[in-house]
N, C-alpha and C. Protein backbone atom coordinates (compact mmCIF):
# COMPACT_ATOMS: atom_id res chain seq x y z
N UNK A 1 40.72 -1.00 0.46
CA UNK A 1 41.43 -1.83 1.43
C UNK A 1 40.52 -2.98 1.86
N UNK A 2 40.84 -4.31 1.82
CA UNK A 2 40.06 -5.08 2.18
C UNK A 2 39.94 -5.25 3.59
N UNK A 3 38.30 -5.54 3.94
CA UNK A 3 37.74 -5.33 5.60
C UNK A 3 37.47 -4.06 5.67
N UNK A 4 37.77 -3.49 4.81
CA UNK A 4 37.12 -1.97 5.33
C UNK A 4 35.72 -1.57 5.22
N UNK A 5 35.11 -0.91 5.94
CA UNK A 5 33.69 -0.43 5.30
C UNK A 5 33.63 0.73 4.20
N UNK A 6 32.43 1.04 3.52
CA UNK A 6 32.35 1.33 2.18
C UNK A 6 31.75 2.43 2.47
N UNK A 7 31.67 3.74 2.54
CA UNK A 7 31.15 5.03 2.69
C UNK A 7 30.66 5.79 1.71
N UNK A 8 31.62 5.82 -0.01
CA UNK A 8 31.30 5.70 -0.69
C UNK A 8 31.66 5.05 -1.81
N UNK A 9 30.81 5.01 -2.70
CA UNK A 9 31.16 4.15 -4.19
C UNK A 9 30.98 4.86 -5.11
N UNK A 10 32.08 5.27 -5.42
CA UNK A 10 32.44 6.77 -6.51
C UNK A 10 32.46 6.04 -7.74
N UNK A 11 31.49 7.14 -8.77
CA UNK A 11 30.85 6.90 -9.98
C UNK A 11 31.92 6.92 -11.04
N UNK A 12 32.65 6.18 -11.86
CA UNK A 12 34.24 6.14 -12.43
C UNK A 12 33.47 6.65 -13.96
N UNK A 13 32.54 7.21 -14.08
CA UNK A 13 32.50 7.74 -15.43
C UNK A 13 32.18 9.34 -15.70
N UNK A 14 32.85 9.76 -14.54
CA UNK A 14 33.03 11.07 -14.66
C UNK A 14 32.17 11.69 -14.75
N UNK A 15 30.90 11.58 -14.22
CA UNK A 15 29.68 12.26 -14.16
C UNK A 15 28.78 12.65 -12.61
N UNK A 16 30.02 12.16 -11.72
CA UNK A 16 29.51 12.34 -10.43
C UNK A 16 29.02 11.90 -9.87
N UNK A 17 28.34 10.37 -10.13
CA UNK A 17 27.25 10.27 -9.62
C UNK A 17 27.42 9.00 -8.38
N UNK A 18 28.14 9.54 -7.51
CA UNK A 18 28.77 8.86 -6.21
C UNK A 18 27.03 8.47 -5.18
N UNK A 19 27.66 6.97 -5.06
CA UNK A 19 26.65 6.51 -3.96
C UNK A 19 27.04 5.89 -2.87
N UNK A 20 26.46 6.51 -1.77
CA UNK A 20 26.97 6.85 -0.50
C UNK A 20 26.35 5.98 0.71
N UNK A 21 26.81 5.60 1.72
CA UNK A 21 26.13 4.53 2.34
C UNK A 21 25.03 5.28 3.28
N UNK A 22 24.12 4.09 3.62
CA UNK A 22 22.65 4.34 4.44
C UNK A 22 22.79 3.43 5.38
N UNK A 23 22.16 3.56 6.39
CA UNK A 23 22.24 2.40 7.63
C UNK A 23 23.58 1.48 7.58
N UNK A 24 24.59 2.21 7.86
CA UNK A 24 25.85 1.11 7.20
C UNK A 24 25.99 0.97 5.91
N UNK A 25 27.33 1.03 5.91
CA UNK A 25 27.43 0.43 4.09
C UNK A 25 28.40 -0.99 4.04
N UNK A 26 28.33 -1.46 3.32
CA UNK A 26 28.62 -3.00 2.84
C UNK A 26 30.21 -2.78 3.28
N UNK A 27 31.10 -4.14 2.93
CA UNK A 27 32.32 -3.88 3.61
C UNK A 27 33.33 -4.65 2.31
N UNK A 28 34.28 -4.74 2.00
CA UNK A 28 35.22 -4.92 1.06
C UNK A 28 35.84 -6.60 1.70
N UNK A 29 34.65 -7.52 1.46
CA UNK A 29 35.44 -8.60 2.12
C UNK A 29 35.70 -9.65 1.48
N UNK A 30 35.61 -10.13 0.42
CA UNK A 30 35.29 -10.74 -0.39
C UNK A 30 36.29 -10.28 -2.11
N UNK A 31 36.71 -11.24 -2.45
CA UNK A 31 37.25 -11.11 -3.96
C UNK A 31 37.10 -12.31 -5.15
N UNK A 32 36.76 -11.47 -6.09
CA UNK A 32 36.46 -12.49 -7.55
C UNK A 32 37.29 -12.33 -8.27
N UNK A 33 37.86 -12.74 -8.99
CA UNK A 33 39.31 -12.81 -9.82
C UNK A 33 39.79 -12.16 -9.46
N UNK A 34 40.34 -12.28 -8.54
CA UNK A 34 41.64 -11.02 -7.53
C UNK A 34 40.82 -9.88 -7.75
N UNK A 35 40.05 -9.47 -7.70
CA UNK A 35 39.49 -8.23 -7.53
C UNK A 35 38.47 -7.77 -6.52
N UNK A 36 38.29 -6.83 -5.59
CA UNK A 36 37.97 -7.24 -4.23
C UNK A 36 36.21 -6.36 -4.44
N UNK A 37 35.38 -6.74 -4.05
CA UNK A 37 33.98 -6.99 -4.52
C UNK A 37 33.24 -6.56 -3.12
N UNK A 38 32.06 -5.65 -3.17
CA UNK A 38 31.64 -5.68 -1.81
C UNK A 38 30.12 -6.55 -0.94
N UNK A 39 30.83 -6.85 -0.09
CA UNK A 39 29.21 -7.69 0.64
C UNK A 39 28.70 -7.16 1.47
N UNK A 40 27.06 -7.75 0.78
CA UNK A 40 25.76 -6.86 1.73
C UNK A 40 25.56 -7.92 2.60
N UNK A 41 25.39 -8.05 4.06
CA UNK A 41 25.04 -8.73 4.95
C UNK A 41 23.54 -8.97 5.31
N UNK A 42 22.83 -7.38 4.82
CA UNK A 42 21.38 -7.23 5.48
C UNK A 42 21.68 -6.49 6.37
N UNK A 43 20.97 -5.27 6.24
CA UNK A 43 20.79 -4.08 6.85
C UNK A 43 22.30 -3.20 6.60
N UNK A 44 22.73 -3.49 5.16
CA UNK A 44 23.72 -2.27 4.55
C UNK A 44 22.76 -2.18 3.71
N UNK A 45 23.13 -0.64 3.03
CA UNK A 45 22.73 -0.08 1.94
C UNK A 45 23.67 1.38 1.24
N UNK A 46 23.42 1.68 -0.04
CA UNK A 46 23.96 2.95 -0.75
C UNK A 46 22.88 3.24 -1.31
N UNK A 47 22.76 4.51 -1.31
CA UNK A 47 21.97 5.23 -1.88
C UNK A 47 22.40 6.98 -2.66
N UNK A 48 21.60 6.97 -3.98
CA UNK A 48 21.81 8.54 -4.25
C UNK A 48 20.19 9.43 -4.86
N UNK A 49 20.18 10.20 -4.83
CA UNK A 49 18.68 10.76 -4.43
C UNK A 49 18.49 10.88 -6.51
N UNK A 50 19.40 11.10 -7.19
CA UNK A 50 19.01 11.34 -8.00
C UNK A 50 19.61 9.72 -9.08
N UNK A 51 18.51 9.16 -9.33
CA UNK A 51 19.11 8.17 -9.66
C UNK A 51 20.10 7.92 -11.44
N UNK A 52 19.76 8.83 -12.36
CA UNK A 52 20.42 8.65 -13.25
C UNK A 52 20.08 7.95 -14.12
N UNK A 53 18.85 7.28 -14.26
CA UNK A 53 18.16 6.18 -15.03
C UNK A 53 17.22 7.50 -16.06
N UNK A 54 17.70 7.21 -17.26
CA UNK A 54 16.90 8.00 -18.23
C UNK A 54 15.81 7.63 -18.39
N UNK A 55 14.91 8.81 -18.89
CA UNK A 55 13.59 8.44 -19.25
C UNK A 55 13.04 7.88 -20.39
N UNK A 56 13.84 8.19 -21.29
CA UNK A 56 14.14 7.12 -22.50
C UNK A 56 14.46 5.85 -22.63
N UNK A 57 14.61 5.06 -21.68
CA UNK A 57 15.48 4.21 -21.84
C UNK A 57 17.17 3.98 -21.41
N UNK A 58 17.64 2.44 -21.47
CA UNK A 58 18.82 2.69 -21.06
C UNK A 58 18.94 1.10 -20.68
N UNK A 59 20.74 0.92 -19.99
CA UNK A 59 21.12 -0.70 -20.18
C UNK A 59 21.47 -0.53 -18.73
N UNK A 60 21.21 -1.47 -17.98
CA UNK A 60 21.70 -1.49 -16.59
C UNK A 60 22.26 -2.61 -16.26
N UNK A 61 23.70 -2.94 -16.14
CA UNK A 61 23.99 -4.16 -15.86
C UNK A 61 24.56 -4.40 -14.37
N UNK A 62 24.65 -5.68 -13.83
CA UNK A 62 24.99 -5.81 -12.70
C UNK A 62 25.84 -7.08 -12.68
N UNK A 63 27.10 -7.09 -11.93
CA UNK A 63 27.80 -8.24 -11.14
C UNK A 63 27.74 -8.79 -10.25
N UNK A 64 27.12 -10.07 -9.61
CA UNK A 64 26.55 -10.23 -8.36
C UNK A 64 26.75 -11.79 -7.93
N UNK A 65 26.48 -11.68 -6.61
CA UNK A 65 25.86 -13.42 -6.43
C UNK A 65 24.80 -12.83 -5.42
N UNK A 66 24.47 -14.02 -4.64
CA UNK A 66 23.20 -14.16 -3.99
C UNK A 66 23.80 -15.05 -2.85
N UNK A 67 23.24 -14.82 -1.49
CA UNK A 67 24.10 -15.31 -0.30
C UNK A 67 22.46 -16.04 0.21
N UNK A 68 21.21 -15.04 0.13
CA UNK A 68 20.64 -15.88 0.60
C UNK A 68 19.71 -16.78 0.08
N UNK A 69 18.65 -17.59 0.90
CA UNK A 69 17.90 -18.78 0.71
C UNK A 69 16.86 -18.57 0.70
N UNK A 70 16.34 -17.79 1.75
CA UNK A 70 14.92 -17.37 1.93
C UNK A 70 13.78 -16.41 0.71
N UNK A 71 14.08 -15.44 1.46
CA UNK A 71 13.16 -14.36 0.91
C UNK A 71 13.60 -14.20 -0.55
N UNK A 72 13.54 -13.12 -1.30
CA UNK A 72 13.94 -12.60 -2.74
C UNK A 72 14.76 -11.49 -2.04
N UNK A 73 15.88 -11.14 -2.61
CA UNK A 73 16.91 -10.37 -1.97
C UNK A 73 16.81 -9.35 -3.10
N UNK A 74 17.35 -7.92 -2.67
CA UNK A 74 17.08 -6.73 -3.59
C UNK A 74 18.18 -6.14 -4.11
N UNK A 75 18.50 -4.98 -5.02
CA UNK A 75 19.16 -4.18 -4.93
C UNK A 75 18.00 -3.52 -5.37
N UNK A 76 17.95 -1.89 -5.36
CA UNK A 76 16.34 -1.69 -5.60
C UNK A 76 16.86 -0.05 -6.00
N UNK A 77 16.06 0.26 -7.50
CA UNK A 77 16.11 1.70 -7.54
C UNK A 77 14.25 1.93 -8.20
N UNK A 78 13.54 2.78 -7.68
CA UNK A 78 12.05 2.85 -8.52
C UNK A 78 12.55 3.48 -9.97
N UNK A 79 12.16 2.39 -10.87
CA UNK A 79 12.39 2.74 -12.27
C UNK A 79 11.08 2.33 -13.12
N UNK A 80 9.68 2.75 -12.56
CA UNK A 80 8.19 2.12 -12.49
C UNK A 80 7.72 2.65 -14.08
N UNK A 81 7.63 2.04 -14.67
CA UNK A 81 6.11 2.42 -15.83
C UNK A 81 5.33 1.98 -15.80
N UNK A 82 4.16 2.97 -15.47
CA UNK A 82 2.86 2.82 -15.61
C UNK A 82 1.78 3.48 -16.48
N UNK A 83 0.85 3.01 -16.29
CA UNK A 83 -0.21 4.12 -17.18
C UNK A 83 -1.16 4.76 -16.22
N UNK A 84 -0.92 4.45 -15.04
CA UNK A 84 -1.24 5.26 -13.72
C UNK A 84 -1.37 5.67 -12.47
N UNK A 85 0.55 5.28 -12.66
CA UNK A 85 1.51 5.76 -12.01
C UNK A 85 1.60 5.04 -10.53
N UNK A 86 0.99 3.63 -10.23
CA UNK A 86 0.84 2.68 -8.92
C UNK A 86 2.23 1.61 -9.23
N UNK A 87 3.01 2.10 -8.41
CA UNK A 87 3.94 0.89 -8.46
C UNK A 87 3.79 -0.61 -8.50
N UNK A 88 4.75 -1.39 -9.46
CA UNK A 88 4.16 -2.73 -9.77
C UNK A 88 5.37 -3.47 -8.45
N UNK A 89 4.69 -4.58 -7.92
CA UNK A 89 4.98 -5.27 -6.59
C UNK A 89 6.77 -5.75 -7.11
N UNK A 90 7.76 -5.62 -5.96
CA UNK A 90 8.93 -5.37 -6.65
C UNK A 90 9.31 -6.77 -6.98
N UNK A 91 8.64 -8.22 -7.57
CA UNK A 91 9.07 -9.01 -7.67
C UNK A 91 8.39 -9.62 -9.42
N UNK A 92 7.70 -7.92 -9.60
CA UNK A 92 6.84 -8.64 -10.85
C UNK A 92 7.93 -8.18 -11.88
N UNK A 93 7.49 -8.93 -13.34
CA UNK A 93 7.91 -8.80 -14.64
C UNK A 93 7.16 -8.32 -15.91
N UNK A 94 6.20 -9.16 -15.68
CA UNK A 94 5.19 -9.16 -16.84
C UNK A 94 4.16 -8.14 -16.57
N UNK A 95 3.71 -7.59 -17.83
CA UNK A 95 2.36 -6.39 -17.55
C UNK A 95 1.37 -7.10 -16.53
N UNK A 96 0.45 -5.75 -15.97
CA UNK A 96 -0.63 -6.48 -15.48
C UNK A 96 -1.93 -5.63 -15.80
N UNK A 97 -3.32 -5.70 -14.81
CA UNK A 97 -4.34 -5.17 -15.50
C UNK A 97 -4.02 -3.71 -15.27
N UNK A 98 -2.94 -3.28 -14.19
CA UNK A 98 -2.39 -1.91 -13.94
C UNK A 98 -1.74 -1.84 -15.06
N UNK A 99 -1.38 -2.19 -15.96
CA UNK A 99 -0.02 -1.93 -16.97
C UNK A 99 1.10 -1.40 -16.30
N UNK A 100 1.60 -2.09 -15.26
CA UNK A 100 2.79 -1.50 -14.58
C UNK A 100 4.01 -2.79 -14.70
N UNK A 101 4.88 -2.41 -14.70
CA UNK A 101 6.09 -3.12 -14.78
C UNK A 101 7.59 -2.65 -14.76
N UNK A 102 7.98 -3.13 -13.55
CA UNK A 102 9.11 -2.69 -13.32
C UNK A 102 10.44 -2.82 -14.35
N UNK A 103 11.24 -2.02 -14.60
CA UNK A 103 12.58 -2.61 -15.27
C UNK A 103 13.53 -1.76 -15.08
N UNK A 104 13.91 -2.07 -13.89
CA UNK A 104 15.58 -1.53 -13.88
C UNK A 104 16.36 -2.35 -12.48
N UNK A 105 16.66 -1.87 -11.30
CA UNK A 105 17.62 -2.74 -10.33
C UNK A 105 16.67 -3.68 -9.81
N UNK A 106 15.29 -3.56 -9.67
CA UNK A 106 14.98 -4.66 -8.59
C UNK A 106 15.02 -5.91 -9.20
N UNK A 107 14.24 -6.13 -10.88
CA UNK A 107 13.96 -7.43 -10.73
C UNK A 107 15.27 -7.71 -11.63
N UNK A 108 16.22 -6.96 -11.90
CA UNK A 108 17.37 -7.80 -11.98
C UNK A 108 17.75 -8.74 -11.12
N UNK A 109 17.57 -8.26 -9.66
CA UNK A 109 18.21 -8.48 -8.84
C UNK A 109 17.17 -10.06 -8.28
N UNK A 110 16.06 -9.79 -8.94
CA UNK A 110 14.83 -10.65 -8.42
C UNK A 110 15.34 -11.49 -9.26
N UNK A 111 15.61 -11.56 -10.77
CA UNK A 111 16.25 -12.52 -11.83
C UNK A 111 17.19 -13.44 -11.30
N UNK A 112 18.57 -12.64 -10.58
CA UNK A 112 18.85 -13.25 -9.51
C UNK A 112 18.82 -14.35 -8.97
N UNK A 113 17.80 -13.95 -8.06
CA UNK A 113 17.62 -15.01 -6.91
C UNK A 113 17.08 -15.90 -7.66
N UNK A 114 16.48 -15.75 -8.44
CA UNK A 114 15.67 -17.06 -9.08
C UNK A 114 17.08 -17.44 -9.47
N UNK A 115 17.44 -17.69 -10.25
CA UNK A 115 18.39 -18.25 -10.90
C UNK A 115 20.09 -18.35 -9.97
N UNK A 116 20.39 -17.98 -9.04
CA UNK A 116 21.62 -17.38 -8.69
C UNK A 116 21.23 -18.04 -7.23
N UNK A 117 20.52 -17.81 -6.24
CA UNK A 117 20.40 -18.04 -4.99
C UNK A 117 20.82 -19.40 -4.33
N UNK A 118 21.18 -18.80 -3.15
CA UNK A 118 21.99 -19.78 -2.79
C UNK A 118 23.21 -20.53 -3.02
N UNK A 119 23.45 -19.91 -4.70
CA UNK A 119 24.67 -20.68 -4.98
C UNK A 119 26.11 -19.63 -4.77
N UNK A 120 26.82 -20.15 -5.12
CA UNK A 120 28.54 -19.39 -4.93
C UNK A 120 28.75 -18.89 -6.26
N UNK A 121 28.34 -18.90 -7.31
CA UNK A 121 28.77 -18.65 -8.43
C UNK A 121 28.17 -17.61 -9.15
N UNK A 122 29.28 -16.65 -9.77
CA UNK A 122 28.52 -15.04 -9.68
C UNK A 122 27.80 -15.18 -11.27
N UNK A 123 27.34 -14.04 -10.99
CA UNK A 123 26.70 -14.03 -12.69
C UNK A 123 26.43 -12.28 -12.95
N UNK A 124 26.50 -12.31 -14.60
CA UNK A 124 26.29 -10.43 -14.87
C UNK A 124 24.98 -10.95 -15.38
N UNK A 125 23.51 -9.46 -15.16
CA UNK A 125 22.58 -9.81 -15.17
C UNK A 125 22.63 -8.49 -16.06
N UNK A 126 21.85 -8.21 -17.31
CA UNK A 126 22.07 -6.97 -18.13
C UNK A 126 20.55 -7.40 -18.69
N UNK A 127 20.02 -5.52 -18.25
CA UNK A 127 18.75 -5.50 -18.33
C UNK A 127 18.46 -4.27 -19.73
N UNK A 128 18.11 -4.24 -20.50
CA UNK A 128 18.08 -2.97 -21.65
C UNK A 128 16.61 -2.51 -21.15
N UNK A 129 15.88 -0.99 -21.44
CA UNK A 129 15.00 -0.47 -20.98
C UNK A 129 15.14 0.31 -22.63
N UNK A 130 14.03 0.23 -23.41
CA UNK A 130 13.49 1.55 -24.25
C UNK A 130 12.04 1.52 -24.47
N UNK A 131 12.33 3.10 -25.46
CA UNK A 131 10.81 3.39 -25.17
C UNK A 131 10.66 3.87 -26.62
N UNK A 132 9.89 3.13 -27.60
CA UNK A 132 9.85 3.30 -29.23
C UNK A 132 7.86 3.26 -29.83
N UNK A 133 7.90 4.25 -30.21
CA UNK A 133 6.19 4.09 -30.55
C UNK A 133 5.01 4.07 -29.50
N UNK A 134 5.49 4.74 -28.32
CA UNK A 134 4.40 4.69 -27.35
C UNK A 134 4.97 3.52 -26.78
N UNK A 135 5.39 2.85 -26.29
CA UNK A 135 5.92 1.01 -25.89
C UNK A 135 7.34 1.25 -25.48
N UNK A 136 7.04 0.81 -24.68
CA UNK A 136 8.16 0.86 -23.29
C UNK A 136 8.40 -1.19 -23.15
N UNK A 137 9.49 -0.90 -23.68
CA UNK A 137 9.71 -2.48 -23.23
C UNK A 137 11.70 -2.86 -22.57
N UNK A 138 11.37 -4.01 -22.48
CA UNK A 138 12.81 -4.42 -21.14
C UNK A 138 13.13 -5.47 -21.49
N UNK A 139 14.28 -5.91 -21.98
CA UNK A 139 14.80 -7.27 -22.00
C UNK A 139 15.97 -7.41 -21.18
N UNK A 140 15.79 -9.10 -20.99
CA UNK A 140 17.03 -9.01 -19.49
C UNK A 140 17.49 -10.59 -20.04
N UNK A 141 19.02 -10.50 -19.94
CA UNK A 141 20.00 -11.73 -20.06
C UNK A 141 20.92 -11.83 -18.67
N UNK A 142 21.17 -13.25 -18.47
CA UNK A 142 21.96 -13.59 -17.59
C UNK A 142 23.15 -14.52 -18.26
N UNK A 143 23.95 -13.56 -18.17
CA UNK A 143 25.17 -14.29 -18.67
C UNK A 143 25.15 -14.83 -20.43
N UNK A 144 24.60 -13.80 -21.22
CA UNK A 144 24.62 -14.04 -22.82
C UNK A 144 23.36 -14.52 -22.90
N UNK A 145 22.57 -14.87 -21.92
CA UNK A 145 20.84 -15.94 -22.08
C UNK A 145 20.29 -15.31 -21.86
N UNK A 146 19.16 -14.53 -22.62
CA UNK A 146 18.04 -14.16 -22.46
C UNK A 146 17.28 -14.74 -21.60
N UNK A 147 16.72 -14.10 -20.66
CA UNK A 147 15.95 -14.51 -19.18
C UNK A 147 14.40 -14.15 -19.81
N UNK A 148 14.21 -12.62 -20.14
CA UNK A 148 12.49 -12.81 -20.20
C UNK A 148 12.64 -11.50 -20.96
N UNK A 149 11.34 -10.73 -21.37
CA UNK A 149 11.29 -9.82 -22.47
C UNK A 149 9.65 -9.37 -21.98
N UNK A 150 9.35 -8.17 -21.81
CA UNK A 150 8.03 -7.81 -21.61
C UNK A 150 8.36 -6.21 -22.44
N UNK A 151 6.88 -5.91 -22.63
CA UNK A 151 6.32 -4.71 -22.74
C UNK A 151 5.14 -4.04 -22.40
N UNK A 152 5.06 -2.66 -22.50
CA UNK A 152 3.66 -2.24 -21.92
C UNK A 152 3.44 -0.86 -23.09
N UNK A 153 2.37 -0.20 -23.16
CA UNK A 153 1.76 0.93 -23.50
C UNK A 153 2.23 1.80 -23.04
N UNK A 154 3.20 3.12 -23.17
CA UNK A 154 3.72 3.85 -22.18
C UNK A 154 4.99 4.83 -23.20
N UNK A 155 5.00 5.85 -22.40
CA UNK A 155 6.04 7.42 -22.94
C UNK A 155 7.23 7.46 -22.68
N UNK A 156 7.40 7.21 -21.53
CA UNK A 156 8.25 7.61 -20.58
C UNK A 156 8.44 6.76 -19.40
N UNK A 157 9.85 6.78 -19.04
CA UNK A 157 10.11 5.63 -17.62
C UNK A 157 10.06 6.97 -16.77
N UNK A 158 9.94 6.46 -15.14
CA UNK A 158 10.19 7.34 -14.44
C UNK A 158 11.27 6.90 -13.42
N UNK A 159 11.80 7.16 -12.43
CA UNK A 159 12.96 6.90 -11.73
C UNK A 159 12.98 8.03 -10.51
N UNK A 160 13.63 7.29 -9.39
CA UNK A 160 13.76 8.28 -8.24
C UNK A 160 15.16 7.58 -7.80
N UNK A 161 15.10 7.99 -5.78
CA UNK A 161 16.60 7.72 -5.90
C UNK A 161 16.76 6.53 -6.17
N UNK A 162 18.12 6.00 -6.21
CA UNK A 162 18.83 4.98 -6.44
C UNK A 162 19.72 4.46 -5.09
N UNK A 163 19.24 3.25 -4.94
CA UNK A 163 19.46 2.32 -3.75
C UNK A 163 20.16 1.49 -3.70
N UNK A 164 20.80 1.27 -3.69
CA UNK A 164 21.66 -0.35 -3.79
C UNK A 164 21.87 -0.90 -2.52
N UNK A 165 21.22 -2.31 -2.18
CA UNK A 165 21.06 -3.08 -0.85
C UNK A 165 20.32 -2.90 -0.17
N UNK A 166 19.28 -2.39 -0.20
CA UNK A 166 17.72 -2.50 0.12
C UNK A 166 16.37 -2.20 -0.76
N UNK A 167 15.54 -2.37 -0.40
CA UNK A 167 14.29 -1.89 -1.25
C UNK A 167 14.10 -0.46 -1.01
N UNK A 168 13.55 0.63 -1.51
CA UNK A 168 13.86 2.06 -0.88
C UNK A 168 12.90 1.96 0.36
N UNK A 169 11.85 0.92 0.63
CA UNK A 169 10.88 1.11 1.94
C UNK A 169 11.69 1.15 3.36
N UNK A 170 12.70 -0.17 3.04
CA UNK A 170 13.92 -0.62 3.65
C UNK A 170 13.26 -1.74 4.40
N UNK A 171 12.20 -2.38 4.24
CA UNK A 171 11.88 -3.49 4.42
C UNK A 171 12.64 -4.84 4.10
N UNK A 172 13.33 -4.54 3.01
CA UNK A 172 13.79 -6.25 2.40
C UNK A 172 15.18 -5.68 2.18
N UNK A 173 16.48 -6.50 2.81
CA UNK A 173 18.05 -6.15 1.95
C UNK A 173 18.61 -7.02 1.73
N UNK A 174 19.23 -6.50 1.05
CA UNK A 174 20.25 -7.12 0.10
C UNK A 174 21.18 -8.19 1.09
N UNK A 175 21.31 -9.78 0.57
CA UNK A 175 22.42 -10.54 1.17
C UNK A 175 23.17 -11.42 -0.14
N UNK A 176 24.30 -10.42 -0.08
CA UNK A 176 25.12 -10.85 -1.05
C UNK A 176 26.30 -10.21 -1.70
N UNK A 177 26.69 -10.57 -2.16
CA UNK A 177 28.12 -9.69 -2.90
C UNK A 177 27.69 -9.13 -4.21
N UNK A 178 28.29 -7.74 -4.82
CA UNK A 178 28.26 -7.01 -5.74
C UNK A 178 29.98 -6.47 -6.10
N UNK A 179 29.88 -6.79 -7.31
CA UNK A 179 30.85 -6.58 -7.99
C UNK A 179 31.19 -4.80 -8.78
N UNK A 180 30.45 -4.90 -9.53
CA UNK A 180 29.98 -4.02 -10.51
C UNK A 180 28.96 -3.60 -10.66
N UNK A 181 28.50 -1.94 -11.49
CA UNK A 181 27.45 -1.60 -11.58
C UNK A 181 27.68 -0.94 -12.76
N UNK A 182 26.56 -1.10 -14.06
CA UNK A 182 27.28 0.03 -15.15
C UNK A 182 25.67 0.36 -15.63
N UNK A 183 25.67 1.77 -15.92
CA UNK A 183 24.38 2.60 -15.76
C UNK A 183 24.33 3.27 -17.48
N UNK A 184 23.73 2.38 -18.15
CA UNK A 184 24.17 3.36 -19.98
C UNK A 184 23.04 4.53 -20.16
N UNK A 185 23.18 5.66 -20.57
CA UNK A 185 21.89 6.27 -21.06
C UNK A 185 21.26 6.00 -22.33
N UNK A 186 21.26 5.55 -22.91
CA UNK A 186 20.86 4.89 -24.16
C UNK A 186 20.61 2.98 -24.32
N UNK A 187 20.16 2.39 -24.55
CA UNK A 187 19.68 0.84 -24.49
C UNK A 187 20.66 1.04 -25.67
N UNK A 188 21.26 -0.35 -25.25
CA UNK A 188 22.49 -1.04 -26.34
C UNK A 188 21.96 -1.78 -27.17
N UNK A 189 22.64 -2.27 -28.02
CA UNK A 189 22.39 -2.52 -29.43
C UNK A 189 22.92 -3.93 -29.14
N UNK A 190 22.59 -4.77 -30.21
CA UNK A 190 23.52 -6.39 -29.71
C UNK A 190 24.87 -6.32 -29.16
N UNK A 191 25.60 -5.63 -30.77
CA UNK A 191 26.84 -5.45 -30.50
C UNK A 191 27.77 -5.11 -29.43
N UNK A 192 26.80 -3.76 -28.84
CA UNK A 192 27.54 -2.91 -27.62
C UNK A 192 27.63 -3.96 -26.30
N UNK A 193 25.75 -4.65 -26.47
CA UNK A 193 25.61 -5.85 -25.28
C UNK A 193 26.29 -6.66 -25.12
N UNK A 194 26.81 -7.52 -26.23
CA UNK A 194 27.47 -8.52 -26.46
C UNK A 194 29.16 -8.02 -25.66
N UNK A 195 29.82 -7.24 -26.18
CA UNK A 195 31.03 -6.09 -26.08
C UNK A 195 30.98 -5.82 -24.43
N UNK A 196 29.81 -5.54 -23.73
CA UNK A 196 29.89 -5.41 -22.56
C UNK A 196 29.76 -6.62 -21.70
N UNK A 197 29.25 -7.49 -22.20
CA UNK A 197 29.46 -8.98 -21.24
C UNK A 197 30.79 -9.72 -21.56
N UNK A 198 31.19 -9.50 -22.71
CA UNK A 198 32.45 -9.83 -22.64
C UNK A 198 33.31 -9.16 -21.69
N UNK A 199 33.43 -7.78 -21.65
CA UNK A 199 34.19 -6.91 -20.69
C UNK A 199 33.78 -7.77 -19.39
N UNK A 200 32.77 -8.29 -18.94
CA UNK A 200 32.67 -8.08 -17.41
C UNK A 200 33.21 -9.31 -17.04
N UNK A 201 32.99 -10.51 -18.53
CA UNK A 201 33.10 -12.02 -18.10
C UNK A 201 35.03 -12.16 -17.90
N UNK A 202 35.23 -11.01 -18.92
CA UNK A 202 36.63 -10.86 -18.79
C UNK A 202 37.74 -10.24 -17.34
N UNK A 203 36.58 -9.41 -17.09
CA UNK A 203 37.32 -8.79 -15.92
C UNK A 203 36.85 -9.31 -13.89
N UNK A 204 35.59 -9.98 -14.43
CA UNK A 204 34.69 -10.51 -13.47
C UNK A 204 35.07 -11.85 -13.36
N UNK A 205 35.44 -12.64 -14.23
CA UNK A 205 35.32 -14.30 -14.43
C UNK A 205 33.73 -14.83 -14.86
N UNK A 206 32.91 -14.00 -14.82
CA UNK A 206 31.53 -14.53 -14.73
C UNK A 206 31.16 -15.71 -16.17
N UNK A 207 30.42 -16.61 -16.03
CA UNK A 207 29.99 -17.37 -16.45
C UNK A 207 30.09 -17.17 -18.14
């Protein structure tokens, strides 16, 4: 119902994995191709304790815009690889002398703002995560364009809960609208990628 607040955001692939609001949850005010989309103001959030992000790898895409100007705005789940285990600062990309690097909701969402902030016009941000030969690497497109591509030395991703509209510290939130969220256990292949931005540009309007 539009104007309503959002309590929960039930997982439509039959696996349960419903996320439920924290300090307030976002409100149904807002619509993108007739389809009604929810906005984070700052100081909403959802959260679920078990986040669902494989350790293998996996495709995380998102529907979004960006409302604000300032800061770097979040959606945030810890999806950290490291080689010893110190979280990398939630705005980085590239390895560092930690070999840590994030890849899953935040710096999508950080991709984002760089690119998205401030403006009115939404965009799907689709991030792939695998892990082949010891090497853990992440590629991320915005809207069919490859944005950036890193890798690191590494087994295994790790993951905790899953947040949407704040950082899990709850220091930094989310200001902006969210459309969609689609969570793959396996990293897609061109084809599947390609197949899924069409779906969203189709059902989203996005770019």
């Amino acid at each position: 119902m539009s104007g309503s607040n959002v309590a929960t955001w039930a997982d439509k692939s039959g696996t349960g994995r419903d996320v439920t609001a924290v300090a307030g949850g976002p409100t149904r005010t807002v619509t993108q191709n007739g389809l009604l989309a929810l906005s984070f103001a700052g100081g909403a959030g959802m959260s679920r304790p078990a986040a669902g992000l494989h350790a293998t790898g996996g495709c995380v895409a998102v529907v979004m815009r960006t409302a604000g100007s300032g800061l770097p705005t979040y959606l945030s789940a810890p999806a950290t690889i490291t080689t010893n285990n110190l979280p990398a600062p939630a705005d980085q990309w590239q390895t560092t002398t930690d070999n840590a690097m994030y890849a899953g909701l935040p710096e999508m969402i950080n991709s984002a703002w760089h690119n998205l902030r401030g403006q009115t016009t939404w965009g799907a941000v689709v991030t792939n995560r695998s892990i082949s030969g010891g090497t853990a690497s992440a590629t991320q497109w915005l809207d069919g364009t490859q944005l950036r591509s890193a890798s690191v030395a590494s087994t295994n991703w790790t993951s905790g809960t899953l947040t949407i509209g704040r950082r899990n510290d709850g220091a930094t939130w989310f200001v902006g609208d969210l459309a969609e969220v689609v969570i793959t256990d396996a990293p897609l292949g061109s084809t599947d990628r390609l197949a899924l931005e069409a779906y969203l540009k189709a059902k989203w309007g996005t770019p």
